[in-house]
Protein backbone atom coordinates (compact mmCIF):
# COMPACT_ATOMS: atom_id res chain seq x y z
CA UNK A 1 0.00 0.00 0.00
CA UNK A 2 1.22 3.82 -0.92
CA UNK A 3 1.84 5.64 2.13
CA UNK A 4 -0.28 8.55 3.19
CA UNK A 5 -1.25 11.55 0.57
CA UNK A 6 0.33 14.34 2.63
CA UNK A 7 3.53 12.74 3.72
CA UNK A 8 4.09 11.70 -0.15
CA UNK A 9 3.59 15.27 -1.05
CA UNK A 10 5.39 16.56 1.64
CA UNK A 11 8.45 14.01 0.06
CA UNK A 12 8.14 14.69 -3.23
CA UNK A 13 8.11 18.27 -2.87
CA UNK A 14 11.41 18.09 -1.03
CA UNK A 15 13.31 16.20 -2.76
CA UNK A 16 12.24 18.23 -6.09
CA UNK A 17 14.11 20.84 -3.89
CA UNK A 18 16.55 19.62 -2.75
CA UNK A 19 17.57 17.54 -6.44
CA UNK A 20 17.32 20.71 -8.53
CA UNK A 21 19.95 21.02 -10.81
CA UNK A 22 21.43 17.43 -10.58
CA UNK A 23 18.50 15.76 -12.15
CA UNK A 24 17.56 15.48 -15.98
CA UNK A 25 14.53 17.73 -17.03
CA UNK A 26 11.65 15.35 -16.87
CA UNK A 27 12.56 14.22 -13.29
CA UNK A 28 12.85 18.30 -11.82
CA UNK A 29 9.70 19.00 -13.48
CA UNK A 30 7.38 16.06 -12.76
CA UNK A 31 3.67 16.25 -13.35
CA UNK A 32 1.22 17.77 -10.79
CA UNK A 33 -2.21 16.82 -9.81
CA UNK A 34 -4.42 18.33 -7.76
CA UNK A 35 -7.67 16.51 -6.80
CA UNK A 36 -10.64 18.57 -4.77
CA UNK A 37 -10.35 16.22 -1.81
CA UNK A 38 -8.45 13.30 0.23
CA UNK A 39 -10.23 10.36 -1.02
CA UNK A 40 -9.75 11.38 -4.75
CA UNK A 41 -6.19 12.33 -4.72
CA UNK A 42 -5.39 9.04 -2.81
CA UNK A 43 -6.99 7.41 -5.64
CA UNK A 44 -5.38 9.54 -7.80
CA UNK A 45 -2.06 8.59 -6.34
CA UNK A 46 -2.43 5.07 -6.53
CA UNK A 47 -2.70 5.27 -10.26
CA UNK A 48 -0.25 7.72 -10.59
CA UNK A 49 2.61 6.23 -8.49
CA UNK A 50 5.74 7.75 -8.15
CA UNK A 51 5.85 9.18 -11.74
CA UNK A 52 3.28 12.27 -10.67
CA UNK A 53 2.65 14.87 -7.71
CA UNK A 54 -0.56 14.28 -6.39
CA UNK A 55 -2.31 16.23 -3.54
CA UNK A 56 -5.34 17.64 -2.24
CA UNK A 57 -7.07 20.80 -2.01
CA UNK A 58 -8.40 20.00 1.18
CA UNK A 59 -6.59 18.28 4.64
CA UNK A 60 -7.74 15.28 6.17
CA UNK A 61 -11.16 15.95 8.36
CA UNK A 62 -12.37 18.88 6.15
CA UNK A 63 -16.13 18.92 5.22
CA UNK A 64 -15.81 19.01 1.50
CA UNK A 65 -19.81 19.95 0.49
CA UNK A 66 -19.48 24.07 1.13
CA UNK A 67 -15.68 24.37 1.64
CA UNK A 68 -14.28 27.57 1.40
CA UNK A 69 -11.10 27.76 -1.31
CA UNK A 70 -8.38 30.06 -0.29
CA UNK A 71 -6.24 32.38 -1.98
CA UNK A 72 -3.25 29.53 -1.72
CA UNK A 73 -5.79 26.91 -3.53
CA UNK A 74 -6.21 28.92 -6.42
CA UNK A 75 -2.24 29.36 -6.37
CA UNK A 76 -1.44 25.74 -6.10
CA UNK A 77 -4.39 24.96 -8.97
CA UNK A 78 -3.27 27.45 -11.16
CA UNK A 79 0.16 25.77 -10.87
CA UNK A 80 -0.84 22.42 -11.53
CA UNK A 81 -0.89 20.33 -14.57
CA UNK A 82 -4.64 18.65 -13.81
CA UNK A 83 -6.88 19.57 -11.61
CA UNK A 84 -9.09 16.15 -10.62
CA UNK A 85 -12.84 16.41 -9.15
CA UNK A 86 -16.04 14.46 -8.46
CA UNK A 87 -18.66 15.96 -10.13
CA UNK A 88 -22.50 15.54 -9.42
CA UNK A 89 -22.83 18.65 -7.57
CA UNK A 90 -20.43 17.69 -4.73
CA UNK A 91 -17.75 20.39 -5.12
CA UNK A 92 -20.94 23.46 -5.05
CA UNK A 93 -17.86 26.10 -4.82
CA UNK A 94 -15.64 24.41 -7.52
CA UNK A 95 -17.06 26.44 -10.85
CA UNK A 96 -16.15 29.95 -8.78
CA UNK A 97 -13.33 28.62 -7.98
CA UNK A 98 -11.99 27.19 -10.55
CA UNK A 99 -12.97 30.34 -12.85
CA UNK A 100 -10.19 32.04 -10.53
CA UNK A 101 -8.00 28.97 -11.10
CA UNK A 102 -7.34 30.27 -14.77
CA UNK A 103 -7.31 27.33 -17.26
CA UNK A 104 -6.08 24.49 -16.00
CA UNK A 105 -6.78 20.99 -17.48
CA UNK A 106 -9.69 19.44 -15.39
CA UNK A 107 -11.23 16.16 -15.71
CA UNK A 108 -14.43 14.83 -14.07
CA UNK A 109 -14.26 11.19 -11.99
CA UNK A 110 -17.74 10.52 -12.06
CA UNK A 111 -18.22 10.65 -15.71
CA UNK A 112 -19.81 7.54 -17.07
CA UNK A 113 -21.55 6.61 -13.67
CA UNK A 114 -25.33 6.64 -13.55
CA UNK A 115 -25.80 8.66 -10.30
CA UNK A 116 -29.03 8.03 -7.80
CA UNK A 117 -31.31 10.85 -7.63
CA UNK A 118 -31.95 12.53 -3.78
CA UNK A 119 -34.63 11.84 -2.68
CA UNK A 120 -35.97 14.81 -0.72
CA UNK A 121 -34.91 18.37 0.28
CA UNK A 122 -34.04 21.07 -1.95
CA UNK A 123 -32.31 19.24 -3.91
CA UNK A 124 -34.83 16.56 -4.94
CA UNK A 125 -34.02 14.57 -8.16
CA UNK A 126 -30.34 16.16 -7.78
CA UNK A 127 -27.75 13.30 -8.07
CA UNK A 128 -26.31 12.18 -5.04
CA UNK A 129 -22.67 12.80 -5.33
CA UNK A 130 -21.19 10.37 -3.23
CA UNK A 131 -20.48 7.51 -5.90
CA UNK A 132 -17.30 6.65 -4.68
CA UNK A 133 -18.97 4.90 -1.75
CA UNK A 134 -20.01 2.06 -4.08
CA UNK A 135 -16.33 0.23 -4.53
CA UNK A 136 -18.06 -1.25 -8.15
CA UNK A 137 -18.37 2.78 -9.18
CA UNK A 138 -14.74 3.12 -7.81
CA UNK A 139 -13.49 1.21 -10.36
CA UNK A 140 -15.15 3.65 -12.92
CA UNK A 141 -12.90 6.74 -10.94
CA UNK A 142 -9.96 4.53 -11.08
CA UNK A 143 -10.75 4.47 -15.20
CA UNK A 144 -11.17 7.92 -15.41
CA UNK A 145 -8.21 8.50 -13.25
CA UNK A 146 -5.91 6.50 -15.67
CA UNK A 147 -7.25 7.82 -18.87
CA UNK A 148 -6.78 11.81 -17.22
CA UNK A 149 -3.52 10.68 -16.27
CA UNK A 150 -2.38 8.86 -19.85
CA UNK A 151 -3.48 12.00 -21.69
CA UNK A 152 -1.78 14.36 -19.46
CA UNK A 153 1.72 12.45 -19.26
CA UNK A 154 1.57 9.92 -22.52
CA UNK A 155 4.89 8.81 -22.15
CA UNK A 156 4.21 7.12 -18.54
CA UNK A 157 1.20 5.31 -19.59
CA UNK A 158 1.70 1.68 -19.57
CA UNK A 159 3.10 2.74 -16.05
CA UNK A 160 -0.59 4.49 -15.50
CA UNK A 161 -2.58 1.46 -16.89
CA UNK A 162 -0.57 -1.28 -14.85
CA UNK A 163 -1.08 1.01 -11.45
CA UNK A 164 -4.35 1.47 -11.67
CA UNK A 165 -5.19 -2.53 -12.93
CA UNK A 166 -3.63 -3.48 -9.36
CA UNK A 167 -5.04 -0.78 -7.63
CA UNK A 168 -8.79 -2.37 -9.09
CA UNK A 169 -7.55 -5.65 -7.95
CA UNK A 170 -7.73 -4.64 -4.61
CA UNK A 171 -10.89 -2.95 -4.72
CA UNK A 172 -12.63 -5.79 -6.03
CA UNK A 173 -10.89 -7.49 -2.98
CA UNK A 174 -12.26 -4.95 -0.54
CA UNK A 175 -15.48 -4.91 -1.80
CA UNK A 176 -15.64 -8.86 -1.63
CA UNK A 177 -14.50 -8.39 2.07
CA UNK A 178 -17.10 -5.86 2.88
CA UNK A 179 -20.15 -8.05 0.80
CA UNK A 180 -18.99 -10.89 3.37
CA UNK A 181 -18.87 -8.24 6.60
CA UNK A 182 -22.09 -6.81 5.99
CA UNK A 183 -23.97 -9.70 4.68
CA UNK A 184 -23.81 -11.24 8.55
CA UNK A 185 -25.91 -8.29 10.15
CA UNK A 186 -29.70 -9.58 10.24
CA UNK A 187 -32.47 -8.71 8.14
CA UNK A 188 -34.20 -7.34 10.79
CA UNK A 189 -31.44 -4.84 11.17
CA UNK A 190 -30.18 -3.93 8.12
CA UNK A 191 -31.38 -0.32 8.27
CA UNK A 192 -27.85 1.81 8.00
CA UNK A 193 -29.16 5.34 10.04
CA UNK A 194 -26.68 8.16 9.18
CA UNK A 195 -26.84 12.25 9.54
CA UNK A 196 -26.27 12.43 5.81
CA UNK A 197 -28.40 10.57 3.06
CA UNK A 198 -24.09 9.39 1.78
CA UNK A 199 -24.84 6.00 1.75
CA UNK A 200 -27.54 5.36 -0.94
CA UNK A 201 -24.60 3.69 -3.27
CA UNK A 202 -23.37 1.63 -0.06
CA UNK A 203 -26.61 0.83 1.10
CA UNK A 204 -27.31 -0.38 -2.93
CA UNK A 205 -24.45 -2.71 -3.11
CA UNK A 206 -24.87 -4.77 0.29
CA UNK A 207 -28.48 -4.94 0.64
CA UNK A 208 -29.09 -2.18 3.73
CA UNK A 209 -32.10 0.36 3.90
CA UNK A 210 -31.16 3.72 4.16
CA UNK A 211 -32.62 6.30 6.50
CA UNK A 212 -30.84 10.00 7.44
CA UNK A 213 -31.53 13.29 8.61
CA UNK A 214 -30.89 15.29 6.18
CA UNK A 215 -30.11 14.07 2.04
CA UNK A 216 -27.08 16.49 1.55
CA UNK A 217 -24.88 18.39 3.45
CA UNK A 218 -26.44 21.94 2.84
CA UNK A 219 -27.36 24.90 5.36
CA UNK A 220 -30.28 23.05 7.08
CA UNK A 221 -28.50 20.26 9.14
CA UNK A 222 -30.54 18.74 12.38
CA UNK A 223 -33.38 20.55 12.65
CA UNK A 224 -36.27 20.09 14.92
CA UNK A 225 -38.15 18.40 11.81
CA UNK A 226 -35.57 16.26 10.68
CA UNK A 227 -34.41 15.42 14.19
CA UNK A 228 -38.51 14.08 15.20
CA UNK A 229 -38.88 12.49 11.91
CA UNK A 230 -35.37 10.48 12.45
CA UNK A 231 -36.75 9.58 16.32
CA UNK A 232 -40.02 8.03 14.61
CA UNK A 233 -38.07 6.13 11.87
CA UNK A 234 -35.77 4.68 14.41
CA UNK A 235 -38.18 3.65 17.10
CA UNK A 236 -40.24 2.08 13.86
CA UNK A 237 -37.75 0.15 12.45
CA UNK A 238 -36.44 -0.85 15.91
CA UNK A 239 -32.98 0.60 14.48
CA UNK A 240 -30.66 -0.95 17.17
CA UNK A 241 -27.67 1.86 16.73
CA UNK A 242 -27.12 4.91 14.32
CA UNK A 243 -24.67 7.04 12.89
CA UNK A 244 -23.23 10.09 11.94
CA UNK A 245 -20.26 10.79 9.68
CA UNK A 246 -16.89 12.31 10.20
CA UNK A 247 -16.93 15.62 9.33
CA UNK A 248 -20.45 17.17 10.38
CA UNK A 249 -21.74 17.63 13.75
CA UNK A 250 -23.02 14.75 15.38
CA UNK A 251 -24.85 15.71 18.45
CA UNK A 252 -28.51 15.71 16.41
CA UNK A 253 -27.59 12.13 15.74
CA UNK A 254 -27.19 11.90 19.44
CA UNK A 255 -30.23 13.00 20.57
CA UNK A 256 -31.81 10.86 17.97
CA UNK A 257 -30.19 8.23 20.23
CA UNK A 258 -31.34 9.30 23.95
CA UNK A 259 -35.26 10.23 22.34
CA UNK A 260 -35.25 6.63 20.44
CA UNK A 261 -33.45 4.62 23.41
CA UNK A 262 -30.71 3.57 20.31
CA UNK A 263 -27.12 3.37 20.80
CA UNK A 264 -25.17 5.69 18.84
CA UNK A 265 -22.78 3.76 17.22
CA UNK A 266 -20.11 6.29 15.99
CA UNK A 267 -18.83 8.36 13.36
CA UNK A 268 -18.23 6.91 9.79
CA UNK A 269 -16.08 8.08 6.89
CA UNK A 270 -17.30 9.97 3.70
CA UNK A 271 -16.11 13.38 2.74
CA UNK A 272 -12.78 12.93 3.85
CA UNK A 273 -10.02 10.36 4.74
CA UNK A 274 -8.40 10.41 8.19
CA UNK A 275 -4.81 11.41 9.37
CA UNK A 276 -1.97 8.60 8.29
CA UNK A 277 -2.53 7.46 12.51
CA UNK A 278 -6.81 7.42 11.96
CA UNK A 279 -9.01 4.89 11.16
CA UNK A 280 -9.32 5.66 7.67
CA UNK A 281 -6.27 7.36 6.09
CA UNK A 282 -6.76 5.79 2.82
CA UNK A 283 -9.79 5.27 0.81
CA UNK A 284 -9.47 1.15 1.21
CA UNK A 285 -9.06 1.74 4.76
CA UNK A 286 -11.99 4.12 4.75
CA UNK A 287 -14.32 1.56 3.08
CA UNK A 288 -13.00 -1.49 5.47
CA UNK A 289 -12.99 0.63 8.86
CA UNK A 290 -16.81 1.63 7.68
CA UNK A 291 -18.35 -1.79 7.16
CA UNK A 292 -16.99 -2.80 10.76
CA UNK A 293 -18.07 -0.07 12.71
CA UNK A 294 -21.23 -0.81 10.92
CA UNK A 295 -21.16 -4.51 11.91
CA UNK A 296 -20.21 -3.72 15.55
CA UNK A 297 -22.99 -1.16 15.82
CA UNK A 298 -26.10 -3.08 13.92
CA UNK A 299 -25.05 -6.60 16.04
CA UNK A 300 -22.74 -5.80 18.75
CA UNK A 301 -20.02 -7.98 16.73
CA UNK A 302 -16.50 -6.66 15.21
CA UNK A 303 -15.99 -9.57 13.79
């Protein structure tokens, strides 16, 4: 496994320092990617190995939905050779932003994936952006990924195409892992309760009903309506535990808990990958670490 985003950016910036001069051309002057957040550029990095710069706009815990670019982001996109991003209406502040950015290459990672419509809210019939949460729709980033990648650096792309074919290898491996993980929590508790409606393409894959408090993380998070209409569809499904996610606050999801006399059963990863020391500092890692606490919270089992 590649070690963690930020330290291999931190690395390959300094030795680009620190080699200047003594190195031919192409290896002072290596391609740079910039994806819009953690899980993409570790993606992004996986593919691209050690023969491109990959990093992310945003650190490790950052709620990604309304983030707020800095002058230093539209700096280190304007410098960069590709600029990599989700799509679906995820990144609401990336077309401002990136009209600052000047013009960069760009290229889309959800392209080609069907999305699934929200269901509710103000942004009914919207797509729900959070494809990457399907590890068979990961495979379709990892795709995109390579073919970005080939056409931005052509003449490291049999290097591009043999990265990212064992980097799918061991998503299909994950995802077996988690469709055996998830497949021993009962039927009669396979509801997966979360803050954010993030899990529709999880839920999808391994058989789990969805239920949240609100579809997408906008300006109306926990309110008294969502928080009473959570309390009912908990104490109606007999939802044994519920969840919130990383990088929003969870203490609506907590009194969900108290009022419905369910355990809460911890945060789970989304919008962001963890700290090389967290639970989830890479996006395999973030999928894995997800389908236990799941596991633990729906049956009282890790493993």
């Amino acid at each position: 496994m590649l070690p963690n985003v930020a330290r291999r950016v931190l690395l390959g910036t300094t030795l680009g320092a620190g080699l200047a001069g003594t190195l031919p051309a192409r290896a002072q002057a290596p391609k740079r990617v910039v994806a819009t957040f953690t899980v993409l550029a570790d993606m992004a990095q996986n593919v691209a190995g050690e023969a491109v710069l990959v990093e992310s706009l945003t650190r490790p815990g950052a709620e990604i939905h309304d983030y707020e670019p800095t002058p230093l982001d539209v700096v280190r996109a304007r410098a960069a050779d590709l600029v990599l991003w989700n799509g679906l209406g995820l990144e609401r502040w990336f077309e401002r932003f990136f009209s600052r950015a000047g013009a960069t290459r760009q290229a889309v990672l959800t392209e080609g994936i069907t999305p699934i419509g929200i269901g509710e809210g103000p942004y009914l019939n919207q797509p729900n952006p959070h494809a990457w949460m399907s590890p068979t729709l990961a495979l379709v980033y990892v795709e995109n990924i390579r073919k970005a990648l080939a056409a931005l650096d052509p003449a490291n792309a049999a290097t591009f195409a043999a990265n990212a074919e064992r980097y799918a290898a061991q998503i299909r491996a994950v995802d077996a892992r988690l469709r055996e993980t998830l497949a021993r929590v009962p039927a009669d508790r396979r509801v997966l309760a979360t803050c954010e409606g993030a899990f529709s393409y999880l839920t999808r894959d391994y058989g789990l009903r969805e239920a949240y408090l609100w579809p997408i993380n906008a300006e109306d998070e926990g309110t008294p309506r969502q928080v009473r209409a959570m309390i009912d569809t908990v104490r109606r499904a007999r939802v044994p535990a519920i969840f919130c996610e990383s990088t929003v606050n969870d203490r609506p999801m907590r009194q969900v808990a108290r009022e419905a006399g369910a355990r809460y059963g911890g945060a789970l990863y989304v919008d962001s990958l963890t700290a090389e020391d967290g639970p989830a500092p890479t996006y395999l890692k973030l999928l894995e670490a997800n389908a236990e606490i799941i596991l633990r919270g729906l049956t009282g089992a890790a493993r």
